[in-house]
N, C-alpha and C. Protein backbone atom coordinates (compact mmCIF):
# COMPACT_ATOMS: atom_id res chain seq x y z
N UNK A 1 19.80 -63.77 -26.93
CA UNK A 1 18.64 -63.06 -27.39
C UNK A 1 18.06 -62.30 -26.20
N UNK A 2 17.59 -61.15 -26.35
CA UNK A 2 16.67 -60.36 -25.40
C UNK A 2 15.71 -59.49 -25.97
N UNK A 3 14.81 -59.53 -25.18
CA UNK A 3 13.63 -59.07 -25.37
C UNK A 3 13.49 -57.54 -24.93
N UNK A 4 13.27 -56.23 -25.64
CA UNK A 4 13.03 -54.91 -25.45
C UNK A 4 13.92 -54.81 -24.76
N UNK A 5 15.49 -54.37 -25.28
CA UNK A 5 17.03 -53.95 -25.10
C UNK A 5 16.74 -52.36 -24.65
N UNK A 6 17.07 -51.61 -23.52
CA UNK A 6 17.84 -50.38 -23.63
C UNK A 6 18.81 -50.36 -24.21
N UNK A 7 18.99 -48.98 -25.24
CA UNK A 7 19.79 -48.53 -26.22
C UNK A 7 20.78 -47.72 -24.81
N UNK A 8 22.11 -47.98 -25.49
CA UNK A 8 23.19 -46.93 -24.31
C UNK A 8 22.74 -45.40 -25.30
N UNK A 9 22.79 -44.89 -23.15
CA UNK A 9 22.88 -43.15 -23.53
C UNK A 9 23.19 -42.49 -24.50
N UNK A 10 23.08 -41.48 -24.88
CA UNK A 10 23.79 -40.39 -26.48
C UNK A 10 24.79 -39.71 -25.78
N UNK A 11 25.85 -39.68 -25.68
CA UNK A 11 27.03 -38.43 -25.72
C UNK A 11 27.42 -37.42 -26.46
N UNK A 12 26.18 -36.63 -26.29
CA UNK A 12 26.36 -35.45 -27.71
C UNK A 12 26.61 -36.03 -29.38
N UNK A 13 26.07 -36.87 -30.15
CA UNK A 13 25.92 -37.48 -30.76
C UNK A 13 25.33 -37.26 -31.96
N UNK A 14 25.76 -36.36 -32.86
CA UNK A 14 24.88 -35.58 -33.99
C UNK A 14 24.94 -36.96 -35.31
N UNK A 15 23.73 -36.73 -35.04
CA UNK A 15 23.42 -37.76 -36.73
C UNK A 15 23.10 -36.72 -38.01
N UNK A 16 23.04 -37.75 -39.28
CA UNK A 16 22.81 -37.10 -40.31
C UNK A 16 21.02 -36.86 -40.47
N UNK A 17 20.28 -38.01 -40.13
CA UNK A 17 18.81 -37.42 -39.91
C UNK A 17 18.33 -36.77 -39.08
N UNK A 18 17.63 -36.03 -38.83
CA UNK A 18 16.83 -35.22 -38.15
C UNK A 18 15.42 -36.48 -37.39
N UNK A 19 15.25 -37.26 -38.23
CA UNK A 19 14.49 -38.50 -37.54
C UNK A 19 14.92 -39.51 -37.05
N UNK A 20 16.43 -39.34 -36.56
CA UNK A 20 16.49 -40.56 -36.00
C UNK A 20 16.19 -40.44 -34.14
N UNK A 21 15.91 -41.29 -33.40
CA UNK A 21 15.75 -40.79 -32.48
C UNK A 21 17.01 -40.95 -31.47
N UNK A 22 16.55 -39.64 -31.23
CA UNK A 22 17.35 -39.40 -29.47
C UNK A 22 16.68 -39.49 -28.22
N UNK A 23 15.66 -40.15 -28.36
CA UNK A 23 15.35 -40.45 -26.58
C UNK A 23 15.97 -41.29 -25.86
N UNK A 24 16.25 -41.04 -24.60
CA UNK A 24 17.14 -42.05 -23.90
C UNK A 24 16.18 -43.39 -23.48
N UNK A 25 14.55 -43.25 -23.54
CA UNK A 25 14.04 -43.79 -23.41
C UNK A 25 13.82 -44.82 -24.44
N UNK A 26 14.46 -45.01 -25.67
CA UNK A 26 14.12 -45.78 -27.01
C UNK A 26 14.82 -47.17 -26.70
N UNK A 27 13.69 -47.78 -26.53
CA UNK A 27 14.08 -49.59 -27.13
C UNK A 27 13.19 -49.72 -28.12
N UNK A 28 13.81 -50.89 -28.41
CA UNK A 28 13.54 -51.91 -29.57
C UNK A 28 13.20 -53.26 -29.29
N UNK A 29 12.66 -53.64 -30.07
CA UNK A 29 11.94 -55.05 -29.42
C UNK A 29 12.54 -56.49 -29.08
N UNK A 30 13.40 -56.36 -30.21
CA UNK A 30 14.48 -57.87 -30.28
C UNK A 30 16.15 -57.18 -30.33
N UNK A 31 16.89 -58.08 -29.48
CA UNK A 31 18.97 -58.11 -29.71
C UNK A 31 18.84 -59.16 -29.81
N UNK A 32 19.53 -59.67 -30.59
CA UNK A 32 20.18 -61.02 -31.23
C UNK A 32 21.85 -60.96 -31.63
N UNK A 33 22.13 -62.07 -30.84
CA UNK A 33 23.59 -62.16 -31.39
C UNK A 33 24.06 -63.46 -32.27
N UNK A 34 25.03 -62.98 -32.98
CA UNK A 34 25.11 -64.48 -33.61
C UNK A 34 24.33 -64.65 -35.00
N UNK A 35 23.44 -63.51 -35.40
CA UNK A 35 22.47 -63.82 -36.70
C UNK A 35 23.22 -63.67 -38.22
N UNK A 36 23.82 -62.39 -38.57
CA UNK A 36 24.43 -62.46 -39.54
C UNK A 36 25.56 -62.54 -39.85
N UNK A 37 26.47 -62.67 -38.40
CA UNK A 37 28.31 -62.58 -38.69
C UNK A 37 28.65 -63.50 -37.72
N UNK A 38 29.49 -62.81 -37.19
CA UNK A 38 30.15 -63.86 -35.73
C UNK A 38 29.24 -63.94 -35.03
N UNK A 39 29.84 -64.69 -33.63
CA UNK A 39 29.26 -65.03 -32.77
C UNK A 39 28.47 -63.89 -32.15
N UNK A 40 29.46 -63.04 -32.11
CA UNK A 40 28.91 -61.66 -30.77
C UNK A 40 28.18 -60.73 -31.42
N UNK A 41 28.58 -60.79 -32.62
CA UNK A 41 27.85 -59.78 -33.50
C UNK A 41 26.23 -59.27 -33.49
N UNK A 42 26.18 -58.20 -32.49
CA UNK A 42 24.58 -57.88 -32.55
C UNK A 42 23.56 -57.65 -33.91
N UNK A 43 22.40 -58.25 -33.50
CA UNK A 43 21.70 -57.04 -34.83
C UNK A 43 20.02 -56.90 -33.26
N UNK A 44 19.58 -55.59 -34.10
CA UNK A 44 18.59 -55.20 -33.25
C UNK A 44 17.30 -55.11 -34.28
N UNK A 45 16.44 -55.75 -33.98
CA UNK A 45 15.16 -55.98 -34.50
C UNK A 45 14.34 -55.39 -34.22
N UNK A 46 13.25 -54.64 -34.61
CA UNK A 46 12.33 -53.76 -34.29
C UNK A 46 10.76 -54.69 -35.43
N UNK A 47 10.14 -54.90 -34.84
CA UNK A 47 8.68 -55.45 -35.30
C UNK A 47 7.78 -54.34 -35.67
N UNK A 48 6.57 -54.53 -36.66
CA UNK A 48 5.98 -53.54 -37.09
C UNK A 48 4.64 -54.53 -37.17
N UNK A 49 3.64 -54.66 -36.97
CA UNK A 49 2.67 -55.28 -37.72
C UNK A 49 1.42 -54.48 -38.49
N UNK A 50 1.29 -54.10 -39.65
CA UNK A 50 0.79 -53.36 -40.20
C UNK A 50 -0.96 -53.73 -40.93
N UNK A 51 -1.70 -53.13 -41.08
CA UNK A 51 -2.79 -53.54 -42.48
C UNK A 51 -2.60 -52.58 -43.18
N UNK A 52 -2.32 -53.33 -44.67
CA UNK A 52 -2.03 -52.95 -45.78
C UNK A 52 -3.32 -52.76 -46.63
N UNK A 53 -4.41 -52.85 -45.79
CA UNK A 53 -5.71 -52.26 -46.61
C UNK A 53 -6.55 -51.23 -45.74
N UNK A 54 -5.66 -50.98 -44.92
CA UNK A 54 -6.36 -49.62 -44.60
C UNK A 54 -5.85 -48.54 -45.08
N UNK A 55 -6.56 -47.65 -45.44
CA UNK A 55 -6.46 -46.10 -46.31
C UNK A 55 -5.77 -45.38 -45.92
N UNK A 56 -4.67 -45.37 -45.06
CA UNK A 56 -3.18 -44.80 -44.85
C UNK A 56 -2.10 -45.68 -45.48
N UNK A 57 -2.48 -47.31 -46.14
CA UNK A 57 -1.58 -47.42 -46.85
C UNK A 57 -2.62 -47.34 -48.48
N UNK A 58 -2.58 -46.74 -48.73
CA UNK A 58 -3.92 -46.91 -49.92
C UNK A 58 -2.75 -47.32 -51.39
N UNK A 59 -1.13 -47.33 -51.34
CA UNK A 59 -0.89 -47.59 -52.36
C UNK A 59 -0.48 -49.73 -52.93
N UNK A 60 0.54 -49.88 -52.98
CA UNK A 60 0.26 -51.34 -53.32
C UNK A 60 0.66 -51.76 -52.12
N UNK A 61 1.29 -53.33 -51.87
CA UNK A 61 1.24 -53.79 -50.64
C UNK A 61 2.64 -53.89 -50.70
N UNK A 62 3.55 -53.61 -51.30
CA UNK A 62 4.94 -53.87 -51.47
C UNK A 62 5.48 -52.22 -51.43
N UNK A 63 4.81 -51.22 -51.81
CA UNK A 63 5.00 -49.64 -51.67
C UNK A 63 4.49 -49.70 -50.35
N UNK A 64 3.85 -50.30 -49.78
CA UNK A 64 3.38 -50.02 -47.99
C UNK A 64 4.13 -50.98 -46.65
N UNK A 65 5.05 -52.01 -47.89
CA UNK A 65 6.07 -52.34 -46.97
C UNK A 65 7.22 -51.50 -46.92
N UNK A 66 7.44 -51.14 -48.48
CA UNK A 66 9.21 -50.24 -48.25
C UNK A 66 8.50 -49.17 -47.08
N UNK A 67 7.13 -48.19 -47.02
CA UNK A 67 7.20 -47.05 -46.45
C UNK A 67 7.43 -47.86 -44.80
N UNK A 68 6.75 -48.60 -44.41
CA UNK A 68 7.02 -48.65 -43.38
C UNK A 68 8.65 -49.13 -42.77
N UNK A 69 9.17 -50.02 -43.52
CA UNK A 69 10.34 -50.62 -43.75
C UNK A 69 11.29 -48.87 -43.09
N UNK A 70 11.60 -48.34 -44.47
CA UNK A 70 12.18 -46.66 -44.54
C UNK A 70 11.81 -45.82 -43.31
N UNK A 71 9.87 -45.78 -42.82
CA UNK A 71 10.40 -45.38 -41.33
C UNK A 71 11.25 -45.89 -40.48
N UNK A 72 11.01 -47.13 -40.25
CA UNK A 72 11.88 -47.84 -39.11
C UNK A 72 13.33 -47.90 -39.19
N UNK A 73 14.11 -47.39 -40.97
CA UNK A 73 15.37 -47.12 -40.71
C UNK A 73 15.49 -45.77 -40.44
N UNK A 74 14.88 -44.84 -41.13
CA UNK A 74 14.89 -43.69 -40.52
C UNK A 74 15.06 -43.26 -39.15
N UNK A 75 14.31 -44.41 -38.31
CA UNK A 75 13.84 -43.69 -37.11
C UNK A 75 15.53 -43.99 -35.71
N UNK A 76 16.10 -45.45 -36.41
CA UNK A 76 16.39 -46.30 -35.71
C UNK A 76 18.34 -46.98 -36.04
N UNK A 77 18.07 -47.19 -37.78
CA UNK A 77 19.22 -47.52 -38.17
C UNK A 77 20.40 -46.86 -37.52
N UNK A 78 20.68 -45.18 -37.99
CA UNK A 78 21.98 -44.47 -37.76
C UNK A 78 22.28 -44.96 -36.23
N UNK A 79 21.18 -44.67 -35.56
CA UNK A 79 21.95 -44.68 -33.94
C UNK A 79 22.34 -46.10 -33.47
N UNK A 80 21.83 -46.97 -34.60
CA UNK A 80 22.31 -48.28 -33.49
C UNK A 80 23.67 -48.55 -34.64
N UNK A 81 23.79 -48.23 -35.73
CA UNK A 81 24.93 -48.19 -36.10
C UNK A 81 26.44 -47.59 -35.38
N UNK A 82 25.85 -46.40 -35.25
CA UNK A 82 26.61 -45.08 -34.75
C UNK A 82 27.00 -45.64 -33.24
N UNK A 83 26.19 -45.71 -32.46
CA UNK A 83 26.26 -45.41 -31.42
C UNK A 83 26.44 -47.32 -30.48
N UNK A 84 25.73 -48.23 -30.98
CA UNK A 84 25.95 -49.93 -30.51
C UNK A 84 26.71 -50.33 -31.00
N UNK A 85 27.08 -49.58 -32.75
CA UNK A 85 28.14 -51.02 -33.28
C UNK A 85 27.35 -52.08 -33.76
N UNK A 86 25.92 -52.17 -34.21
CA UNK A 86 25.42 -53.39 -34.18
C UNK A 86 24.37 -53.07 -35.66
N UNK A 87 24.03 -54.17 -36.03
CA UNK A 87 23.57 -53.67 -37.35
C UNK A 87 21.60 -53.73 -36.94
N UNK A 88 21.02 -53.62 -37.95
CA UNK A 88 19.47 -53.43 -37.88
C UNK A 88 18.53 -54.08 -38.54
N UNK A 89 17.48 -54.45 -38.09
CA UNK A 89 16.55 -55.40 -39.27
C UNK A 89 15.48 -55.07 -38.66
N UNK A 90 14.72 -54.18 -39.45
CA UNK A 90 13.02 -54.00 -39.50
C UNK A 90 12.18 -54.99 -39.94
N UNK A 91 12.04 -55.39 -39.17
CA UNK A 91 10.76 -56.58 -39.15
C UNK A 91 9.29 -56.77 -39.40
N UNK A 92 9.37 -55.88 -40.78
CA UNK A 92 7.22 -55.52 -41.43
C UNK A 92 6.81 -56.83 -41.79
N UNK A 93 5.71 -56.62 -40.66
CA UNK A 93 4.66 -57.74 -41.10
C UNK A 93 3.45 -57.58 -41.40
N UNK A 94 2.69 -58.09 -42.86
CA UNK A 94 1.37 -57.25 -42.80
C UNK A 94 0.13 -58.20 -41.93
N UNK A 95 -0.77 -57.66 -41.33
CA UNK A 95 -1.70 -58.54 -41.26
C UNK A 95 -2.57 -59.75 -42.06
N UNK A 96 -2.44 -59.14 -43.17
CA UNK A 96 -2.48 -60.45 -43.91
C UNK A 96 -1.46 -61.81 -44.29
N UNK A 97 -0.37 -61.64 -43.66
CA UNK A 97 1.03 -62.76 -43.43
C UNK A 97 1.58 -62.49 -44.54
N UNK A 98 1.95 -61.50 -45.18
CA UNK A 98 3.20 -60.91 -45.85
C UNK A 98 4.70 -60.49 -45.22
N UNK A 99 5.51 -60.68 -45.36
CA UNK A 99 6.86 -60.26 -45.05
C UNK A 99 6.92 -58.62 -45.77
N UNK A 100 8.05 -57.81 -45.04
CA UNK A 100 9.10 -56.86 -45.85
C UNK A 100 10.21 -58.02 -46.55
N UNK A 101 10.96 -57.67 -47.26
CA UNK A 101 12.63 -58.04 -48.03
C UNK A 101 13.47 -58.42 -46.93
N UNK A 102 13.35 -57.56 -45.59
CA UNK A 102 14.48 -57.52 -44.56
C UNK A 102 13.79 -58.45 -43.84
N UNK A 103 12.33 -58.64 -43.46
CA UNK A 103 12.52 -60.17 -42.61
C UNK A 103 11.89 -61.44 -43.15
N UNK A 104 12.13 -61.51 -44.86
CA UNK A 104 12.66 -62.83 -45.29
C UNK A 104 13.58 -62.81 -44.85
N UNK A 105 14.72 -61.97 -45.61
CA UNK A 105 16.21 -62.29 -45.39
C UNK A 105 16.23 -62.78 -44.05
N UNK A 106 15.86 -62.46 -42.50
CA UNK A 106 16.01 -62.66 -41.20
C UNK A 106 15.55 -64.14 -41.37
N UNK A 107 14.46 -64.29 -41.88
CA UNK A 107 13.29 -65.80 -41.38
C UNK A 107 14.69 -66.65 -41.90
N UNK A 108 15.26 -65.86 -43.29
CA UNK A 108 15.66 -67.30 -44.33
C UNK A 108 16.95 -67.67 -43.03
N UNK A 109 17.55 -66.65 -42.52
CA UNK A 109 19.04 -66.68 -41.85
C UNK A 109 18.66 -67.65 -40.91
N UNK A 110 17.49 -67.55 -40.52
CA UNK A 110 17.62 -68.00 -39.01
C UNK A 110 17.07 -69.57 -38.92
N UNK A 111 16.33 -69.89 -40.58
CA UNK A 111 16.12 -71.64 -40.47
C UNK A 111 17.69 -71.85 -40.97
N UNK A 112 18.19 -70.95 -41.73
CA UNK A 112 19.16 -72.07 -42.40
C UNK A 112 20.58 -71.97 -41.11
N UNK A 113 20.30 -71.21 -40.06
CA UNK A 113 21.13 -71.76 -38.68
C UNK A 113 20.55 -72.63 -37.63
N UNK A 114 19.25 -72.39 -37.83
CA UNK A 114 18.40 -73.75 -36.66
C UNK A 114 18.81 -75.33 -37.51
N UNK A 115 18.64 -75.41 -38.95
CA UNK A 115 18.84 -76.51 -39.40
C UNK A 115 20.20 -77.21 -39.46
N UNK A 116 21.12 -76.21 -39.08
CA UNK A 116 22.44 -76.33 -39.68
C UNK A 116 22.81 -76.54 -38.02
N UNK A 117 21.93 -76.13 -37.39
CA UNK A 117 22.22 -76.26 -35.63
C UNK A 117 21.95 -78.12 -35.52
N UNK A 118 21.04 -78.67 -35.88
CA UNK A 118 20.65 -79.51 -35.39
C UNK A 118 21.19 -81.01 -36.07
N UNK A 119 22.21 -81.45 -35.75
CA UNK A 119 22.88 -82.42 -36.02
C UNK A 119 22.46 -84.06 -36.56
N UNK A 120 21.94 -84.75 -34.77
CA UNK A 120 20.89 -85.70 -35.27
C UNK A 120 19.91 -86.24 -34.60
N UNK A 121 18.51 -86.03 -35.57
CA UNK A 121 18.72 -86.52 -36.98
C UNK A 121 18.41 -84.91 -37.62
N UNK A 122 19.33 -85.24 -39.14
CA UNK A 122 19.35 -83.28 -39.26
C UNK A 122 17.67 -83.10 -39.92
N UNK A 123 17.85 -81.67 -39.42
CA UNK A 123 16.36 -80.86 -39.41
C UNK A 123 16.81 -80.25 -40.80
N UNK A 124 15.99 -80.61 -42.18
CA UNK A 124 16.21 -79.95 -43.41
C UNK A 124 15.54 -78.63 -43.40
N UNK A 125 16.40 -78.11 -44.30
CA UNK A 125 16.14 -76.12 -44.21
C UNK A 125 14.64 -75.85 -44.74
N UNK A 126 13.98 -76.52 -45.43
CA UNK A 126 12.29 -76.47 -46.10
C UNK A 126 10.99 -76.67 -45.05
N UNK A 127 11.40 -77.90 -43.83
CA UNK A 127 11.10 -77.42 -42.96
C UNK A 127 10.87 -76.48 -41.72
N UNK A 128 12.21 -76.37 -41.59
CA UNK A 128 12.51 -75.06 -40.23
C UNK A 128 12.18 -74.14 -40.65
N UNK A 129 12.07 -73.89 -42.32
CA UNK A 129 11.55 -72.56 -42.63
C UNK A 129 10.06 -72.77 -42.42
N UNK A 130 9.37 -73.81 -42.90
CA UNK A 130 8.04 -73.90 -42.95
C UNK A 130 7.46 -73.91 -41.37
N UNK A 131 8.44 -74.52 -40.25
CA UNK A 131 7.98 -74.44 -38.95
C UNK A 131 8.33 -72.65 -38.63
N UNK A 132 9.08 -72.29 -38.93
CA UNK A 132 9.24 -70.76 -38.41
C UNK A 132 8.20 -70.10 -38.98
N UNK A 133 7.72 -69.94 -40.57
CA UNK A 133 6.77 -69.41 -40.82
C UNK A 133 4.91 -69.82 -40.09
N UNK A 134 5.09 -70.87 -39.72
CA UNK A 134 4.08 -71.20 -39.05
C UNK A 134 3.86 -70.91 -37.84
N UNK A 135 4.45 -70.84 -37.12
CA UNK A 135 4.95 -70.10 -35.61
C UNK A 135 4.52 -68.94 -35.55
N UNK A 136 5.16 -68.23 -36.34
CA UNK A 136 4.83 -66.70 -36.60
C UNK A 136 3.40 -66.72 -37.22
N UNK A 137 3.07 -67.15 -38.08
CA UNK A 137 1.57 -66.76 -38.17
C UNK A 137 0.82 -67.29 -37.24
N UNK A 138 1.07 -68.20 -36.21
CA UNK A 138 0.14 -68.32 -35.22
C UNK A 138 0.05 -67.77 -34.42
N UNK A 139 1.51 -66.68 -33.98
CA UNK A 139 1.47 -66.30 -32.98
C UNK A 139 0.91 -64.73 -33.43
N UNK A 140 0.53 -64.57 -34.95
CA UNK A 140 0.31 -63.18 -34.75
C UNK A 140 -1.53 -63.10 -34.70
N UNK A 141 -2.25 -64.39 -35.26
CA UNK A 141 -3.70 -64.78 -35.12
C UNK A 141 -3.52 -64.83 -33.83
N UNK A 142 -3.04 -65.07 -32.70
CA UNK A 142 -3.21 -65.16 -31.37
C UNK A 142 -3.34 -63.92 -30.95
N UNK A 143 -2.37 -62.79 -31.45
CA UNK A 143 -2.67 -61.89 -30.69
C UNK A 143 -3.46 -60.83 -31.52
N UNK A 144 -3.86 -60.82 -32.37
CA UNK A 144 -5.03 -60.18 -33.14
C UNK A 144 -6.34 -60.88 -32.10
N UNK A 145 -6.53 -62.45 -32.54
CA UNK A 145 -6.99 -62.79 -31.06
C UNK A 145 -7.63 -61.87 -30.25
N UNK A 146 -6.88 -61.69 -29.06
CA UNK A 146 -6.63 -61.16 -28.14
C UNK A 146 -6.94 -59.89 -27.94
N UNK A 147 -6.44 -59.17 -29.30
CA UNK A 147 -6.64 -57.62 -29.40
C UNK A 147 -8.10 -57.17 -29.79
N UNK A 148 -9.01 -58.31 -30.28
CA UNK A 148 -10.47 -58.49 -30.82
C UNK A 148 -11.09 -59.06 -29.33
N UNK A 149 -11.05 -59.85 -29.18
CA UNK A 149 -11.48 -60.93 -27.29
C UNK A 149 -10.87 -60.31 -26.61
N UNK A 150 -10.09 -60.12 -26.29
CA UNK A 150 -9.61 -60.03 -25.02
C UNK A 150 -8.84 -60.87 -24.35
N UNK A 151 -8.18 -60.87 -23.63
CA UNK A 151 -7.88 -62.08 -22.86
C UNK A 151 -8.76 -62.99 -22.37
N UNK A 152 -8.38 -64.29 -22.14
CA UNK A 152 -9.22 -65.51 -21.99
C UNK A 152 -9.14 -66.22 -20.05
N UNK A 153 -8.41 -65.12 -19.33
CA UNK A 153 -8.17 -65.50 -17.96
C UNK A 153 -9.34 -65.90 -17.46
N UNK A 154 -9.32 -66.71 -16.64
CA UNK A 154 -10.60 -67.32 -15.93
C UNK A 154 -10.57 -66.54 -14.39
N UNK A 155 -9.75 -66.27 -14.13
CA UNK A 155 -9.83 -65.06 -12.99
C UNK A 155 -10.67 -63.85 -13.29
N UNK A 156 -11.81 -63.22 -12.47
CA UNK A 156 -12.36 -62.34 -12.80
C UNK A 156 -12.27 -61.47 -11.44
N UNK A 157 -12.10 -59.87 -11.84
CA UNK A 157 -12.01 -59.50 -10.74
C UNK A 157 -13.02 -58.30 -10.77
N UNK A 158 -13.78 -58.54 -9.29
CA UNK A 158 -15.00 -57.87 -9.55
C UNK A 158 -14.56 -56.44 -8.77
N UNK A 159 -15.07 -55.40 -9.70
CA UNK A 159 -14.94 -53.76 -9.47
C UNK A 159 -16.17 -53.56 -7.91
N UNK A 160 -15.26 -53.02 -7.47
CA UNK A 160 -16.16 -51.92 -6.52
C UNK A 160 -16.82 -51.20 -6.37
N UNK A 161 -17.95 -50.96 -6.17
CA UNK A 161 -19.22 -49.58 -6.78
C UNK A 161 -18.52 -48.68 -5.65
N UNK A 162 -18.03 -49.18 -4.26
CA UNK A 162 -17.88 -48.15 -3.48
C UNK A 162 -16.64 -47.33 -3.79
N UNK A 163 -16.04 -48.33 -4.57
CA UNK A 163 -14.72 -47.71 -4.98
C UNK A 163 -14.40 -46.68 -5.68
N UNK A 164 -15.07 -46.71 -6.90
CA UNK A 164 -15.33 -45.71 -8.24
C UNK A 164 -15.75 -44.92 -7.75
N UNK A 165 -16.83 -45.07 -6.61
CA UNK A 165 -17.79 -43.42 -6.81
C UNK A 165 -19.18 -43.49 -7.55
N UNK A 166 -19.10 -44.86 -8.37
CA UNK A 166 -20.68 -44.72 -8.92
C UNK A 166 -22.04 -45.13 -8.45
N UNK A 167 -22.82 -43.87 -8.15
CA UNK A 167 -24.39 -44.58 -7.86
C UNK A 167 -25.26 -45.10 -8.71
N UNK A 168 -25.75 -46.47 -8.58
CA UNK A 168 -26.27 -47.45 -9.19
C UNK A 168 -28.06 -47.50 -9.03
N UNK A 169 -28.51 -46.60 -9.36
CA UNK A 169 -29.74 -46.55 -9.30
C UNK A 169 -30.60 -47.21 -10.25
N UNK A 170 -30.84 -48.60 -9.68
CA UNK A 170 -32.15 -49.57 -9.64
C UNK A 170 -31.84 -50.26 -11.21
N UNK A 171 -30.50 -50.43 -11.87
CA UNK A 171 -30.63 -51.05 -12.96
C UNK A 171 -31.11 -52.45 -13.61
N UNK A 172 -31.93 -52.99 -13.56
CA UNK A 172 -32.79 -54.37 -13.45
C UNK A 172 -31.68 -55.53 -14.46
N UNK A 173 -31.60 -56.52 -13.88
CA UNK A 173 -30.28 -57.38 -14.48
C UNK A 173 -29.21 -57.26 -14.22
N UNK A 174 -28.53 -55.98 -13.12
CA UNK A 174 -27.41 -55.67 -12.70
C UNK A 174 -26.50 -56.80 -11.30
N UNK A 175 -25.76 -57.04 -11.59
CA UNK A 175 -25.39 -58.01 -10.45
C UNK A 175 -24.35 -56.93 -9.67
N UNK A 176 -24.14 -57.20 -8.43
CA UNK A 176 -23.60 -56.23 -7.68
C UNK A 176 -23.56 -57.00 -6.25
N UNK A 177 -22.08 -56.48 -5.92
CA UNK A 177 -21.83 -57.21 -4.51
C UNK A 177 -22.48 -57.17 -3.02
N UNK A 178 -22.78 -57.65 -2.23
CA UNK A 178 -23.73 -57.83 -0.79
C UNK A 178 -22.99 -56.28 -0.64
N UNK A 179 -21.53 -55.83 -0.37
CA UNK A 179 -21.39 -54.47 0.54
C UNK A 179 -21.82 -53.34 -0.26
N UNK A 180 -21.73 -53.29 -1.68
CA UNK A 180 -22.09 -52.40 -2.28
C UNK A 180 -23.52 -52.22 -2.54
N UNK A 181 -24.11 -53.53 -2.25
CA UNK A 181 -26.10 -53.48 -1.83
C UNK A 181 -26.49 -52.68 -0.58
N UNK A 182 -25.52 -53.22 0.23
CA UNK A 182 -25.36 -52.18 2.06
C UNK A 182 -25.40 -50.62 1.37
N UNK A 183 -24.75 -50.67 1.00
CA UNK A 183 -23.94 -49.13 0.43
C UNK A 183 -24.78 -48.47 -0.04
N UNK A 184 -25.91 -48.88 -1.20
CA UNK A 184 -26.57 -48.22 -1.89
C UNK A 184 -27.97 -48.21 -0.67
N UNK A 185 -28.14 -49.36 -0.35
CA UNK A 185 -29.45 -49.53 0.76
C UNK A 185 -29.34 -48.14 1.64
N UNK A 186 -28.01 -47.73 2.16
CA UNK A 186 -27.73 -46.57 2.95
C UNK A 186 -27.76 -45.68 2.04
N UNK A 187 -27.40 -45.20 0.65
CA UNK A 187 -27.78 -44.07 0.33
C UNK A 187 -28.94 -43.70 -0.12
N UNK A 188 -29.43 -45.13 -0.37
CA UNK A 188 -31.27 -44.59 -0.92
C UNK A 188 -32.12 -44.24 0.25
N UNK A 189 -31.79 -44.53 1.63
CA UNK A 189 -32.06 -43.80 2.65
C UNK A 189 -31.68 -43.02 3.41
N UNK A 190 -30.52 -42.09 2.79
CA UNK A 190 -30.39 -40.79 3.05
C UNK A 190 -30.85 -40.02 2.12
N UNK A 191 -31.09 -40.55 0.86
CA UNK A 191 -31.72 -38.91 0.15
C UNK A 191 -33.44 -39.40 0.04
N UNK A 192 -33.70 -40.64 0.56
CA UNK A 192 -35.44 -40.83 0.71
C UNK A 192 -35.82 -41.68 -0.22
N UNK A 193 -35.01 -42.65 -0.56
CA UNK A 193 -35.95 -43.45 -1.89
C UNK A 193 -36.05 -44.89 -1.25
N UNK A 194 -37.18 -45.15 -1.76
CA UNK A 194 -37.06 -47.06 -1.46
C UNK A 194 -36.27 -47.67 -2.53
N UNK A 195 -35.69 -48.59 -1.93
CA UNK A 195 -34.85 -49.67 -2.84
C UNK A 195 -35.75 -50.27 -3.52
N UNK A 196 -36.24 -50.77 -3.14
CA UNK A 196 -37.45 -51.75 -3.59
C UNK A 196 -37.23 -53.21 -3.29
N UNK A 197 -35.97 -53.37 -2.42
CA UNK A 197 -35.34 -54.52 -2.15
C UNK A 197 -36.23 -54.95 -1.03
């Protein structure tokens, strides 16, 4: 498995869409080997996470998976066919924890090889599916999370007034570092003002 694969170069390489892409710069998010055939057999995964109630998808929630689904083959399928040899699975997920068609089919492939992986004592397929689907919805509340908060680092790193360029004139409740107090102390006595410090 790897995480955001470079696609090999194009060698003059004419496809039948006009949308598929040709940047040399195009990855994709997931390579996996081993998922739907042999061992070596690639497939390349591309993730989408969508809301299906905002007014760019305004039609049902299953018409706003195929559209997104259809971009991502559009954009992506021909060339990794054409050009890797490897097959494709668009991975729509809505924010509300809906699947596309293509990553059931993926979720279903991949408990019924974790279960079928695990010998003893064996891991039944109702679970691994129920632990994979759980996984994934936690990990996508985490980063909605995240994308709402922010990160939660306890490291804070404090900005520079001298750094930016910004003059900080007299904002009451403002915390600000001893050199950048120097700093301002010296410019409120070059253009004539008291600090009031």
């Amino acid at each position: 498995m790897e995480t955001e694969p470079h696609l090999q170069p194009l060698d003059r390489e004419q496809f039948r869409l006009r949308s598929t892409s040709v940047s040399p710069h195009t990855r994709l998010d997931i390579a996996a080997s081993g998922v739907w055939g042999g061992r070596f057999e690639r497939v390349y995964i591309d993730v989408k996470v969508f809301n299906p109630l905002c007014p760019s998808n305004s039609r049902t929630t299953e018409a706003a998976y195929h559209k997104h689904e259809s971009e991502k083959r559009r954009k992506y399928e021909e060339r990794i066919n054409m050009v890797e040899q490897a097959g494709f699975c668009p991975f729509m997920v809505a924010v509300t924890g809906g699947y596309c068609r293509s990553a059931h089919a993926l979720l279903n492939r991949m408990a019924l090889l974790l279960s079928a992986k695990r010998k003893a004592p064996p891991y039944p397929y109702p679970e691994t599916i129920n632990l994979l689907r759980t996984r994934l919805s936690f990990a996508l509340l985490r980063s909605a999370s995240m994308c709402i908060r922010g990160s939660r680092s306890h490291r804070t790193r404090v900005a520079r007034l001298t750094d930016t360029g910004i003059r900080l004139l007299g904002w009451p409740g403002v915390r600000v570092a001893r050199e950048d107090l120097e700093a301002l102390e010296k410019d409120y006595k070059e253009v004539g003002v008291d600090s009031g410090g």
